[in-house]
Protein backbone atom coordinates (compact mmCIF):
# COMPACT_ATOMS: atom_id res chain seq x y z
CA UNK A 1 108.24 124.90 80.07
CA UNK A 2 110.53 126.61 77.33
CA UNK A 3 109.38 125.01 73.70
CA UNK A 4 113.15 125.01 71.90
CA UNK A 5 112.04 122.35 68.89
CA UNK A 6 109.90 124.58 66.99
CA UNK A 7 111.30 128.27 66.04
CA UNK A 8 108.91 128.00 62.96
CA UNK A 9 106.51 126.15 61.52
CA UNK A 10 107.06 122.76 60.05
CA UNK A 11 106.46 122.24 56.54
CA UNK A 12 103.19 120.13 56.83
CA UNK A 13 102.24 118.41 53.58
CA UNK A 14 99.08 117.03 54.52
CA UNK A 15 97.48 120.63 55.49
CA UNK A 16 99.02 122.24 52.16
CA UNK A 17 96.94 119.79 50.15
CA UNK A 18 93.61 120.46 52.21
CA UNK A 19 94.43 123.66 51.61
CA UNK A 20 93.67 124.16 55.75
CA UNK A 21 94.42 127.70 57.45
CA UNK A 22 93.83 128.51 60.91
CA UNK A 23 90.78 131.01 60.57
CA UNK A 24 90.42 134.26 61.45
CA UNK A 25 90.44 135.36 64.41
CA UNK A 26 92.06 132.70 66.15
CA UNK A 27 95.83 134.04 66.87
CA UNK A 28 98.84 133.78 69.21
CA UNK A 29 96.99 134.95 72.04
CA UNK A 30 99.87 134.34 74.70
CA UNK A 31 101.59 136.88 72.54
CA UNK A 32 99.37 139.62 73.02
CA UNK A 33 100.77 141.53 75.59
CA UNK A 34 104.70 141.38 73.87
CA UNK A 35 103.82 144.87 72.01
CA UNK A 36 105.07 143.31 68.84
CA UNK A 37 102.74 142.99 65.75
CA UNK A 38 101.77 139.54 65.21
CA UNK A 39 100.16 138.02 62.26
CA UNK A 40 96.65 136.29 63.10
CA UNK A 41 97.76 133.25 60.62
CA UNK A 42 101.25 131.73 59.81
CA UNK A 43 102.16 129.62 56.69
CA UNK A 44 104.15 126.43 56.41
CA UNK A 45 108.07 127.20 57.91
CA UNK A 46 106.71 130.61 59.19
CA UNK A 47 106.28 131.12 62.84
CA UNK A 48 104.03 134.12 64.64
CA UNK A 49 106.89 135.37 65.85
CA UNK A 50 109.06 135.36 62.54
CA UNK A 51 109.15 138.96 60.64
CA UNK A 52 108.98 140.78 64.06
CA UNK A 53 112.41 140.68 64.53
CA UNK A 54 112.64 138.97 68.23
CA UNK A 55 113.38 135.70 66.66
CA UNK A 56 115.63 136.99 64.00
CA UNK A 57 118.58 135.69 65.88
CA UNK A 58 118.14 131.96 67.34
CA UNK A 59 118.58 132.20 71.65
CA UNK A 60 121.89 130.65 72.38
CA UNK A 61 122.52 128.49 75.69
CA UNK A 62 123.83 131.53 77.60
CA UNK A 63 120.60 133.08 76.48
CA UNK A 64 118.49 129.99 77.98
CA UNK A 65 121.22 130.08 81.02
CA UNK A 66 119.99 133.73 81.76
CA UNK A 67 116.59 132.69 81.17
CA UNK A 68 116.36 130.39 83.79
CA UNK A 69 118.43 132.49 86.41
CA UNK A 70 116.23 135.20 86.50
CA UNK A 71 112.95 132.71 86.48
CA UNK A 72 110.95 132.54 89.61
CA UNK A 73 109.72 128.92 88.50
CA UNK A 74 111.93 125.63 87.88
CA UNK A 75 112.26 125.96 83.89
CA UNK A 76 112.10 122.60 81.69
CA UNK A 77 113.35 122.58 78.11
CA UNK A 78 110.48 120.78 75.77
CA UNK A 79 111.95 119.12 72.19
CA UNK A 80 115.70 118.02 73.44
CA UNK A 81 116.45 115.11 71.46
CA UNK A 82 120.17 114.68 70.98
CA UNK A 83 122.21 113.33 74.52
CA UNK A 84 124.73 116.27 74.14
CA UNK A 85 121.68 118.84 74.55
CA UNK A 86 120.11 117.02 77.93
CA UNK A 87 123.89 117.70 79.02
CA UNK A 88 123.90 121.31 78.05
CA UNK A 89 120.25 121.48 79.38
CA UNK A 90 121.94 120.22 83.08
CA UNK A 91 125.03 122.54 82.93
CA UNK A 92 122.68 125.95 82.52
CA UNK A 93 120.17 124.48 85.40
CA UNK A 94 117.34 123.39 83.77
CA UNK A 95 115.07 121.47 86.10
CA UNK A 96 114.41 118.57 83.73
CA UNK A 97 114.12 117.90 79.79
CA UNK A 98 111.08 117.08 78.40
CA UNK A 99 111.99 114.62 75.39
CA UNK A 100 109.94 115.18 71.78
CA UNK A 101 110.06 115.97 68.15
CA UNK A 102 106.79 117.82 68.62
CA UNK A 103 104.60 115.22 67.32
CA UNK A 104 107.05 114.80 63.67
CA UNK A 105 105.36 117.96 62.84
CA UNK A 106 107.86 120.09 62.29
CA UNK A 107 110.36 117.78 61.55
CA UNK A 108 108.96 114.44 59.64
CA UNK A 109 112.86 112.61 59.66
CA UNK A 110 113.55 113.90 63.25
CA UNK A 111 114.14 110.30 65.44
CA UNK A 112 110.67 109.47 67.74
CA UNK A 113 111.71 110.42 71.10
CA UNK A 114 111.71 106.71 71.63
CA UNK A 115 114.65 106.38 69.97
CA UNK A 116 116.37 108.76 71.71
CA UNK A 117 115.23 108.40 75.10
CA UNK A 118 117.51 105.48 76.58
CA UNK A 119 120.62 107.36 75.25
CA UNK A 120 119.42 110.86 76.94
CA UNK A 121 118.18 109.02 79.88
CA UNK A 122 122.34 107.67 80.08
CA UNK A 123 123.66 111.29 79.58
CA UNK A 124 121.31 112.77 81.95
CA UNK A 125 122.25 110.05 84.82
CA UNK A 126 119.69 110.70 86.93
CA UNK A 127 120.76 114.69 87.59
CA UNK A 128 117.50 116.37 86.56
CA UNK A 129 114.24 114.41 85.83
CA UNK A 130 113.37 113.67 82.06
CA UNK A 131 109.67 113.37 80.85
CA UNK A 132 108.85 111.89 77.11
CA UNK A 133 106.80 113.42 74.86
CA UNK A 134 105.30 111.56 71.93
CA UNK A 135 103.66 108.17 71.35
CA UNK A 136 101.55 107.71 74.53
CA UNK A 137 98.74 105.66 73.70
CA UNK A 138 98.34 102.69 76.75
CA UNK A 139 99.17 102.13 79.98
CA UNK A 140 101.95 99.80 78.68
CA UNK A 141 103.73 102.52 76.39
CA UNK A 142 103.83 104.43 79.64
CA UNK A 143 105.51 101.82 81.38
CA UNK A 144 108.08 101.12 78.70
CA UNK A 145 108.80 104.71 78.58
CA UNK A 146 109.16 104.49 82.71
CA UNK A 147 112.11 101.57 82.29
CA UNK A 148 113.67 103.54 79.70
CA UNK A 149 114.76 105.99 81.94
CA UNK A 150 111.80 108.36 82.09
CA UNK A 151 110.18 109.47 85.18
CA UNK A 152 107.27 110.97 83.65
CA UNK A 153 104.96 111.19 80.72
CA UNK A 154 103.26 113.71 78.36
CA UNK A 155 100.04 113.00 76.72
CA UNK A 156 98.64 114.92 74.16
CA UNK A 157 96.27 113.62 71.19
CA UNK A 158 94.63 111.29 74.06
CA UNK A 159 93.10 113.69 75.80
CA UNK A 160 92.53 115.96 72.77
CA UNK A 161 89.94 113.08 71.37
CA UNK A 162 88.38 112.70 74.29
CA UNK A 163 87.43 115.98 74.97
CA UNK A 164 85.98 116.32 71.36
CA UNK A 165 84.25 113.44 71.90
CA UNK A 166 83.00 113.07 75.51
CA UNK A 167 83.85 116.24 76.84
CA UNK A 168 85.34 116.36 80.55
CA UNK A 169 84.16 112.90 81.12
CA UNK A 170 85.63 111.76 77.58
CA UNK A 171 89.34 112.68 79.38
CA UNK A 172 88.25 111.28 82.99
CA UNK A 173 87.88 108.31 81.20
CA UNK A 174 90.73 108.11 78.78
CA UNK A 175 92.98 108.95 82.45
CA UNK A 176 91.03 105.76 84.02
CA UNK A 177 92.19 103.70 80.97
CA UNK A 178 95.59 104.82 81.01
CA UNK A 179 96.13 104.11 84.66
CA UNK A 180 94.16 100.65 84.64
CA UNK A 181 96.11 99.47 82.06
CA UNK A 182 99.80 100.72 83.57
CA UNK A 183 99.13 98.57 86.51
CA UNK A 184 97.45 95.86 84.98
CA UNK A 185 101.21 95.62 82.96
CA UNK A 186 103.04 96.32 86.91
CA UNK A 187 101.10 93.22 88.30
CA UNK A 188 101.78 90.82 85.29
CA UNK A 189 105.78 92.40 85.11
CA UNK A 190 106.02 92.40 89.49
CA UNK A 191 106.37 95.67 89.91
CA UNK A 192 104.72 96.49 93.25
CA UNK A 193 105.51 100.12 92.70
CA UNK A 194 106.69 102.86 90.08
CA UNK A 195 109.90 103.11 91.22
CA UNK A 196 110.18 99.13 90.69
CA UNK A 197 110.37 99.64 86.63
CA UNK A 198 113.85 99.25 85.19
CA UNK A 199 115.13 98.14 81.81
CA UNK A 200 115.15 94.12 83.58
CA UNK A 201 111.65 94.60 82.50
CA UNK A 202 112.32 94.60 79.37
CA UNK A 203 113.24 91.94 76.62
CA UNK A 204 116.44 93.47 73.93
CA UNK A 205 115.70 93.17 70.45
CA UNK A 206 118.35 92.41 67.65
């Protein structure tokens, strides 16, 4: 998965007021091994990788396009959220999009990738697979997200509470609720199967 929403840190007004650092010596440990110096702790609209100088110029598409040549693994783009980037995504050979605005924590007036997700799913047209990010919190938001063209879903926070709270068995269970609840919402809608969701599921608003 290749992040392209967040090149720095959003500007997160909620932490500036606690006054809330990461503490030492927790650090961009994935980074390690890049021989660049990295600072241990970022500000708000800095990033870790910022100041180094490998960042100092945004990649381009050709840049992703080389990327994903020379890739042993099928590469996904995380954070596309406009319909003209899933196409770009498909012409360089991504092997899907991942739909988010990174929580709307780097970007509080970014659209929810719920909003975007039925025009992306139309540009994409089926091509490459697209998974949304953001906003997963029952078995029924994952099957809305399903007949809105997605074929997967992320969750994050979810799982994130659970484990603080129960541990493993804190996520086993949040997985068991998720999954109980998508086909309780299958059975009432008559969808014997996944591949049995479509937008005649749904009722339009406005």
């Amino acid at each position: 998965v290749l992040t392209v929403d967040a090149p720095v840190n959003g500007i997160r007004n909620t932490e500036q007021r606690a006054q809330f650092a990461l503490p030492e010596p927790v650090a961009a440990v994935n980074l390690k091994d890049m021989h660049i110096p990295v600072p241990p702790v970022v500000g708000a609209g800095q990033s870790p990788l910022f100041g180094t100088g490998y960042l100092a110029t945004r990649p381009t598409w050709h840049e992703v396009a080389q990327f994903i040549k020379h890739s042993p693994l099928p590469v996904l783009l995380k954070g596309i959220l406009h319909p003209l980037d899933a196409q770009q995504a498909v012409e360089v050979g991504a092997a899907g999009v991942i739909i988010s605005n990174h929580g709307g924590r780097v970007l509080d007036a970014s659209p929810t990738a719920w909003e975007v997700l039925p025009l992306i799913a139309q540009a994409v047209d089926q091509r490459i697979p697209i998974l949304m990010d953001g906003g997963i919190r029952r078995g029924t938001d994952i099957f809305v997200a399903l007949a809105l063209g997605a074929q997967a879903v992320l969750i994050g926070r979810p799982y994130v509470y659970a484990l603080a709270a129960a541990g493993a068995a804190g996520v086993a269970h949040v997985l068991h609720i998720l999954r109980t609840e998508l086909e309780v919402a299958m059975a009432l809608a008559g969808c014997a199967q996944l591949a049995d969701i479509n937008k005649a599921n749904l009722m339009p608003l406005g």
